[in-house]
Protein backbone atom coordinates (compact mmCIF):
# COMPACT_ATOMS: atom_id res chain seq x y z
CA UNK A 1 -4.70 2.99 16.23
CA UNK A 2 -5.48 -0.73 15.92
CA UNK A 3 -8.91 -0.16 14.74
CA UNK A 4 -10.35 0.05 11.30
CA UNK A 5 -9.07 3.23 9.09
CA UNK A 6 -12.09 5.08 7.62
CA UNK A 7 -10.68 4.21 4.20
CA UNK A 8 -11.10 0.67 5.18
CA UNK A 9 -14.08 0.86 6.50
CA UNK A 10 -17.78 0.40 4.51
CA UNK A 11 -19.35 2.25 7.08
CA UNK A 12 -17.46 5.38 7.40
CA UNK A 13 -19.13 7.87 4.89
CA UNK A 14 -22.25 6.97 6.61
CA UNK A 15 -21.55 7.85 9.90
CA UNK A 16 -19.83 11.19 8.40
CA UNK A 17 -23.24 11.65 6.68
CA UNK A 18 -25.19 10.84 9.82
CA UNK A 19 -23.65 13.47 11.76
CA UNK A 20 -24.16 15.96 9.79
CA UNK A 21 -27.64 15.23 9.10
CA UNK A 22 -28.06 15.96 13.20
CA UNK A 23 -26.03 18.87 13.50
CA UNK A 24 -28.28 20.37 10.59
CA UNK A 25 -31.23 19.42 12.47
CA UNK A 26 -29.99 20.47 15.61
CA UNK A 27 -27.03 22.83 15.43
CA UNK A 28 -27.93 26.69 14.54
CA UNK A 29 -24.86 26.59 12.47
CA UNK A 30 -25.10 30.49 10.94
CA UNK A 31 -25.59 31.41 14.83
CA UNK A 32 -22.62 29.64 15.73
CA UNK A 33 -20.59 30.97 12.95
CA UNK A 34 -21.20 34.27 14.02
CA UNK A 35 -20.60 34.08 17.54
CA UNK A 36 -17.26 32.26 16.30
CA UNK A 37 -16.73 35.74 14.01
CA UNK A 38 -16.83 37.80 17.02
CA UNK A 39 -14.26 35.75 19.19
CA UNK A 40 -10.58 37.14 19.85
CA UNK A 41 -7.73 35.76 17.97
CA UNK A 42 -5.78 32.48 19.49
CA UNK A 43 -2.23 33.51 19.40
CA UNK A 44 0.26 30.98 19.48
CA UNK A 45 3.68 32.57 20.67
CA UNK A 46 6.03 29.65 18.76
CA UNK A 47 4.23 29.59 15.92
CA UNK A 48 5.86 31.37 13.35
CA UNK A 49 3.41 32.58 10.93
CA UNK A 50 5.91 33.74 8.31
CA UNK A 51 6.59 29.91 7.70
CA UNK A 52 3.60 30.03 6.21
CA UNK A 53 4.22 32.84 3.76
CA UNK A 54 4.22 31.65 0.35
CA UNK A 55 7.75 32.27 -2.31
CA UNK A 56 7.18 30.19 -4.80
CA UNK A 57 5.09 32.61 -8.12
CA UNK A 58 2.31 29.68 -9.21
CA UNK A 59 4.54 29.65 -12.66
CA UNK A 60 6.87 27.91 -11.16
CA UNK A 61 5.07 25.79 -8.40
CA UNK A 62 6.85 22.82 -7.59
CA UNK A 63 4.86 19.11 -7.79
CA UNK A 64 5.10 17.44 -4.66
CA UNK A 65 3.32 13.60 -4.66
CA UNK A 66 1.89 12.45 -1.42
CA UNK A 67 0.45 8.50 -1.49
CA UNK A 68 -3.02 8.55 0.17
CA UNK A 69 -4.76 5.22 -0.23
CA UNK A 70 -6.09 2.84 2.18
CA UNK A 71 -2.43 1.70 2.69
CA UNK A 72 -0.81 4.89 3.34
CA UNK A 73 -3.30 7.58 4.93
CA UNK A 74 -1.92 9.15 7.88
CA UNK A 75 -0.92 12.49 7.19
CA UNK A 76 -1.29 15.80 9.77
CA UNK A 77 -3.55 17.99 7.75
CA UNK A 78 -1.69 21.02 8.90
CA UNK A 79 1.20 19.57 7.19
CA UNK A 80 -0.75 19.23 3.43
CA UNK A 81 -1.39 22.87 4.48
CA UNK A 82 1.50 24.05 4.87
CA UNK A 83 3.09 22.93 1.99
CA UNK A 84 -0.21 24.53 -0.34
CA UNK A 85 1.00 27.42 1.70
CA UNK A 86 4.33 27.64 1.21
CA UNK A 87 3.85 27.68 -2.81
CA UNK A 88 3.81 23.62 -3.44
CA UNK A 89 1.41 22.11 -5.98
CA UNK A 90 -0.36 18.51 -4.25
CA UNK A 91 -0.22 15.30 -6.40
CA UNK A 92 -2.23 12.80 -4.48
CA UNK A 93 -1.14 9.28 -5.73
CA UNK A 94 -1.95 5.42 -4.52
CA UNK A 95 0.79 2.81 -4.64
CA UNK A 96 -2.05 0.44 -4.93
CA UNK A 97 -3.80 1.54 -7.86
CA UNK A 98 -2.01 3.85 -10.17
CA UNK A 99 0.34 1.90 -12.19
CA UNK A 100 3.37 4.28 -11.79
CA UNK A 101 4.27 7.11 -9.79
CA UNK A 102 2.72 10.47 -11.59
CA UNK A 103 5.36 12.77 -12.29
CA UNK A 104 6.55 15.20 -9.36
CA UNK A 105 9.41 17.22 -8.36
CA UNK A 106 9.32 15.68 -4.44
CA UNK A 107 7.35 12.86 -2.76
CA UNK A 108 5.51 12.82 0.80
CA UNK A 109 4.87 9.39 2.14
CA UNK A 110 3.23 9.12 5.35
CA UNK A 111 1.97 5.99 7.91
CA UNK A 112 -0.55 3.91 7.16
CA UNK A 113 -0.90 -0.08 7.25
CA UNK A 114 1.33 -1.28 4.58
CA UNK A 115 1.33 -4.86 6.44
CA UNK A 116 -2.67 -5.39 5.96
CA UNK A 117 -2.10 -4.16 1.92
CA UNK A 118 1.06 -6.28 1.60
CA UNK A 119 0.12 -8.23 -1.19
CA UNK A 120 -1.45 -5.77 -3.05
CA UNK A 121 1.57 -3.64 -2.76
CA UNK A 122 3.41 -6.42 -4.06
CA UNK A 123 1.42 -7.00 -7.04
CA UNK A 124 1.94 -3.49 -8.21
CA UNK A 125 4.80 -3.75 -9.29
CA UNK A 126 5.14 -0.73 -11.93
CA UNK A 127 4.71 1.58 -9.03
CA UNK A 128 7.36 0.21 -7.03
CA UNK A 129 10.11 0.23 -9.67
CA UNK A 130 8.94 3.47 -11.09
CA UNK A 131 9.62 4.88 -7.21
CA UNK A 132 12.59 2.97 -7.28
CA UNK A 133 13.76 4.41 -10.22
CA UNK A 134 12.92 8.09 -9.37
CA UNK A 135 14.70 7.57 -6.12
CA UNK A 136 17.94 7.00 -7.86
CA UNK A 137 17.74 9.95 -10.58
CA UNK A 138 18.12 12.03 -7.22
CA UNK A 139 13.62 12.76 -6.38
CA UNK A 140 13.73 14.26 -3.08
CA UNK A 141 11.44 11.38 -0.79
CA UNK A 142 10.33 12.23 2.96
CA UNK A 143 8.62 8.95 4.32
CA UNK A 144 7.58 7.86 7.82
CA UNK A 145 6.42 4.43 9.60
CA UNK A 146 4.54 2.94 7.26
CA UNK A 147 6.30 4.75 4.44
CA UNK A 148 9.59 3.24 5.31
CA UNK A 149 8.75 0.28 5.38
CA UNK A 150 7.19 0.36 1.94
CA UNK A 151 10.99 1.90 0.88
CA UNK A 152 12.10 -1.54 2.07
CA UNK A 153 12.90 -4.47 0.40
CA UNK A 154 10.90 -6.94 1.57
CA UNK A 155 8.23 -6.52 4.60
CA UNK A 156 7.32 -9.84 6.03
CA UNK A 157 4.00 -10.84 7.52
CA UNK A 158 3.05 -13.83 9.25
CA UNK A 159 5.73 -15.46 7.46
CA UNK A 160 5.05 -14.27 4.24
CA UNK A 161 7.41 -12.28 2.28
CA UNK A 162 6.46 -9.77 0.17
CA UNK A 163 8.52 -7.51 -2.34
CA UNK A 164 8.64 -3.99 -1.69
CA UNK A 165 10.00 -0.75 -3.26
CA UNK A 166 13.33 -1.96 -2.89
CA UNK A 167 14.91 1.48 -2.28
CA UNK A 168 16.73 0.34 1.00
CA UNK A 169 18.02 -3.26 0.93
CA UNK A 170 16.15 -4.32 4.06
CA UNK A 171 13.68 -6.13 5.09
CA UNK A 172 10.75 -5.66 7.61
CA UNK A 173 9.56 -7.85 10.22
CA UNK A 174 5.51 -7.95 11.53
CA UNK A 175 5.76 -8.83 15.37
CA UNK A 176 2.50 -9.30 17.44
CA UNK A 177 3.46 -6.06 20.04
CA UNK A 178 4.43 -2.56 19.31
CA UNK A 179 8.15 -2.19 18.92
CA UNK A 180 8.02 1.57 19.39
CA UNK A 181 5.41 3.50 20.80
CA UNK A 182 5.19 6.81 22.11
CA UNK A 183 6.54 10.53 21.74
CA UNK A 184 10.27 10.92 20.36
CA UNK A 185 12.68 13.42 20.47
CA UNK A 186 15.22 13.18 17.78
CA UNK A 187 18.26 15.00 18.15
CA UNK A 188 19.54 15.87 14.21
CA UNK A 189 23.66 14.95 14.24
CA UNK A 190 24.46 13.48 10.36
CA UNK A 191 24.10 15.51 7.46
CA UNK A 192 20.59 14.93 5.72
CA UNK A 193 18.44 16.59 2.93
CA UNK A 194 15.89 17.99 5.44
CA UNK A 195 17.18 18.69 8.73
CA UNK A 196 21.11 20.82 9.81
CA UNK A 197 22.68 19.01 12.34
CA UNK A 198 22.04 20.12 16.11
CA UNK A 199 18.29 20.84 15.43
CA UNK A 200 16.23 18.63 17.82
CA UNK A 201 12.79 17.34 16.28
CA UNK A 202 9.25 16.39 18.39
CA UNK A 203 7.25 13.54 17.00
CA UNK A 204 5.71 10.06 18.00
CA UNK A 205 6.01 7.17 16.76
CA UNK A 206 3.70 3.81 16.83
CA UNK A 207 5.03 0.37 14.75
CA UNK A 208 5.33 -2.90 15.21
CA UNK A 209 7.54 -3.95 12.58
CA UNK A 210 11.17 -4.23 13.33
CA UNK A 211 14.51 -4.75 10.67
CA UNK A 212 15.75 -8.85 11.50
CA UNK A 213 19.26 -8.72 10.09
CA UNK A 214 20.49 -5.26 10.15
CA UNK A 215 24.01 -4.56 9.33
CA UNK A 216 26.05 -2.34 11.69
CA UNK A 217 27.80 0.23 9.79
CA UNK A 218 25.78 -0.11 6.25
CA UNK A 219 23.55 2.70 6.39
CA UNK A 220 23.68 6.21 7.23
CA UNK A 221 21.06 6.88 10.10
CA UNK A 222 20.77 10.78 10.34
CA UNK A 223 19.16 11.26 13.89
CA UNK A 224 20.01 9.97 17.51
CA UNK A 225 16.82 9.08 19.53
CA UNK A 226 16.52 10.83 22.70
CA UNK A 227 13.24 9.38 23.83
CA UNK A 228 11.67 6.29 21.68
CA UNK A 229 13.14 3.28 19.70
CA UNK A 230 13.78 4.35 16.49
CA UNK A 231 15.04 1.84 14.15
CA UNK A 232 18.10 0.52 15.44
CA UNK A 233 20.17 0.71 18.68
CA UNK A 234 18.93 4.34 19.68
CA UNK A 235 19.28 5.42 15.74
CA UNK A 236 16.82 6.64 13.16
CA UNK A 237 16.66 8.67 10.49
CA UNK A 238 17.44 6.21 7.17
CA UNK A 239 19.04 8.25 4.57
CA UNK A 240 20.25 7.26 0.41
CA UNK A 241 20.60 10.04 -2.24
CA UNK A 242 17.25 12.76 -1.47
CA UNK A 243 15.46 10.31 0.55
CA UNK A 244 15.08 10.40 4.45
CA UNK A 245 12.80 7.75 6.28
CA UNK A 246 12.18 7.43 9.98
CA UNK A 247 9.34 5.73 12.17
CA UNK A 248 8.64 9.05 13.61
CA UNK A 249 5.71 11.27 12.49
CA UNK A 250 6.70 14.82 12.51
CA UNK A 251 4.09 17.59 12.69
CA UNK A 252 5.27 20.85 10.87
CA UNK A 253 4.92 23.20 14.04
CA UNK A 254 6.63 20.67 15.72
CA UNK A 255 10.10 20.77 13.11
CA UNK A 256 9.26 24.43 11.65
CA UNK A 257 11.77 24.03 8.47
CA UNK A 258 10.77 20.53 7.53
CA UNK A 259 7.85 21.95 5.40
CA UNK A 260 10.26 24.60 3.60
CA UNK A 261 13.01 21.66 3.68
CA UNK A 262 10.82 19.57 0.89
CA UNK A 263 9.96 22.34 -0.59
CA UNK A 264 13.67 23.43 -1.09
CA UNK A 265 14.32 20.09 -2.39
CA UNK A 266 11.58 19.98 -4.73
CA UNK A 267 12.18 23.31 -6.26
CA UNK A 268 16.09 22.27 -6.66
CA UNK A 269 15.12 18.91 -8.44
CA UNK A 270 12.64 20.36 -10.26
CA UNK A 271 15.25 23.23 -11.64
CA UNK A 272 17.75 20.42 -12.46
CA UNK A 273 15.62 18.32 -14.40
CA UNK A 274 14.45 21.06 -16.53
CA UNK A 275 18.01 22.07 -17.24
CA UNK A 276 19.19 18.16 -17.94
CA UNK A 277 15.82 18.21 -20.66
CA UNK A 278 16.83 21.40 -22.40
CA UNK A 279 20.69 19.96 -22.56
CA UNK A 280 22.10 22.64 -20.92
CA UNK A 281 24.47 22.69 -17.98
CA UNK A 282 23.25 21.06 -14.77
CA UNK A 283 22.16 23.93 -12.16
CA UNK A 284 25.15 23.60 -9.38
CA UNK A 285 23.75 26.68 -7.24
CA UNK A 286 21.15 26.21 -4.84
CA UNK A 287 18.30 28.83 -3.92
CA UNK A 288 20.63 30.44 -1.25
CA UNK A 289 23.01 31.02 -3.59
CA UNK A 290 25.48 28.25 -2.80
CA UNK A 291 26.99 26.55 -4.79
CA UNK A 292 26.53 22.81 -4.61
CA UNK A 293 26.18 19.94 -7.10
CA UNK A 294 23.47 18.27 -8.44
CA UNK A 295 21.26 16.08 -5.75
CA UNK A 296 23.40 17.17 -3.08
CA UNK A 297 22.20 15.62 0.34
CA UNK A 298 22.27 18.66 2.38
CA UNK A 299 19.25 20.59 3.26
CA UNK A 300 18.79 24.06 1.14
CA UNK A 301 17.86 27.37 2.56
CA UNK A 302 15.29 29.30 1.88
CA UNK A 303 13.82 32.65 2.25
């Protein structure tokens, strides 16, 4: 953190190419491979491999976006994985350069370095109200760090304001030293799309932007920080219709059902949607077999 981002950087396919020019001409790769092949299995005792299990038949795979761009590019790998996994269908999108979001049934939106992109966030502005407008026909959005401060109104660098998605009325504040930095534990106590209450979630978190003029008793925050800063007074966890943003970055071993919680989501927007085009009846009962209304903020269970 604080230096360049490959995607940033001109030099960063070359060195990628460089090294593997010298492993090839040093490395006995097939030898290694199969002395790897012969090696006992790493067992991880709370690791739950069933998470991993796919339900979803490829039919009826729900779309779930994720922005990767040289704005938004931090994303655990095992977390892309385990949503392939689980049944999901990856959309990779750029809120820089595609003029609206594509269409998906859920949306991923991890850290990144909004602030150094801030004007070139700005100036696309048929992304931004296309995300806006998804938001509020119920699309399920998980965003961290640099993702919630793109679902801002306004982020603010070096005294320069710059519009933002809009989807929280807030705005976010550069400062010159980290404002939270560290490991978190996040203790789950107000109802949410993603998370029941009483589950307590391991991440970190890393940001130096900060919210100038929040409002005490405006927005539902759905987590209480344990350990880190969070966004406001001990709080974190921003929540409005399907969307849930937090400055903590959440691994999927580390918060098991997250990965099945956006998939839930997505598969329950996805069914609704297709139900509102053929004008039938909206779909009021969820995978478990609950019933519940349309775009309900509450996580749904799955198998």
């Amino acid at each position: 953190m604080g230096l360049v981002p490959p995607r940033e950087h001109p030099g960063a396919a070359r060195a990628v190419d460089e090294a593997a020019r010298i492993v090839d001409r040093y490395v006995d790769v097939d030898r290694l491979w199969e002395i790897a092949q012969g090696a006992p299995a790493v067992c991880f005792d709370d690791l739950d491999r069933r998470e991993e299990e796919p339900f979803v038949c490829p039919s009826r795979q729900p779309r779930i976006g994720f922005i990767r761009d040289s704005a938004f590019w931090f994303y655990y790998p095992d977390n892309l994985e385990v949503l392939e996994k689980l049944g999901a269908s990856l959309v990779e999108c750029s809120a820089l350069n595609d003029r609206e979001l594509p269409p998906v049934d859920a949306l991923y939106i991890g850290g990144g370095f909004p602030e150094t992109h801030a004007a070139s966030l700005a100036a696309n502005a048929g992304f931004r109200k296309s995300l806006r407008e998804a938001v509020e026909t119920g699309l399920p959005v998980y965003a961290e760090c640099g993702g919630l401060m793109y679902l801002g109104k306004e982020l603010i660098v070096e005294e320069k304001t710059f519009p933002m998605a809009g989807v929280f009325p807030l705005r976010f504040v550069l400062d010159v030293s980290p404002q939270g930095h560290g490991y978190t534990i996040l203790e789950v106590d107000t109802p949410n799309p993603y998370f029941p209450t009483g589950e307590i979630l391991h991440g970190h978190e890393f940001h130096y932007s900060h919210i100038p003029d929040w409002e005490e008793g405006r927005f539902t925050l759905a987590f209480n920080v344990r350990r880190g800063h969070g966004i406001h007074g001990k709080r974190d966890g921003l929540c409005h219709k399907n969307v849930l943003a937090t400055y903590s970055h959440l691994h999927a071993v580390g918060a098991k059902g997250w990965a099945k919680a956006l998939l839930g989501q997505a598969i329950y927007y996805k069914r609704n949607m297709l139900s509102e085009q053929s004008n039938e009846a909206p779909v009021v009962t969820d995978i478990s077999g609950t019933s519940r209304r349309a775009f309900s903020p509450e996580p749904i269970s799955l198998p």
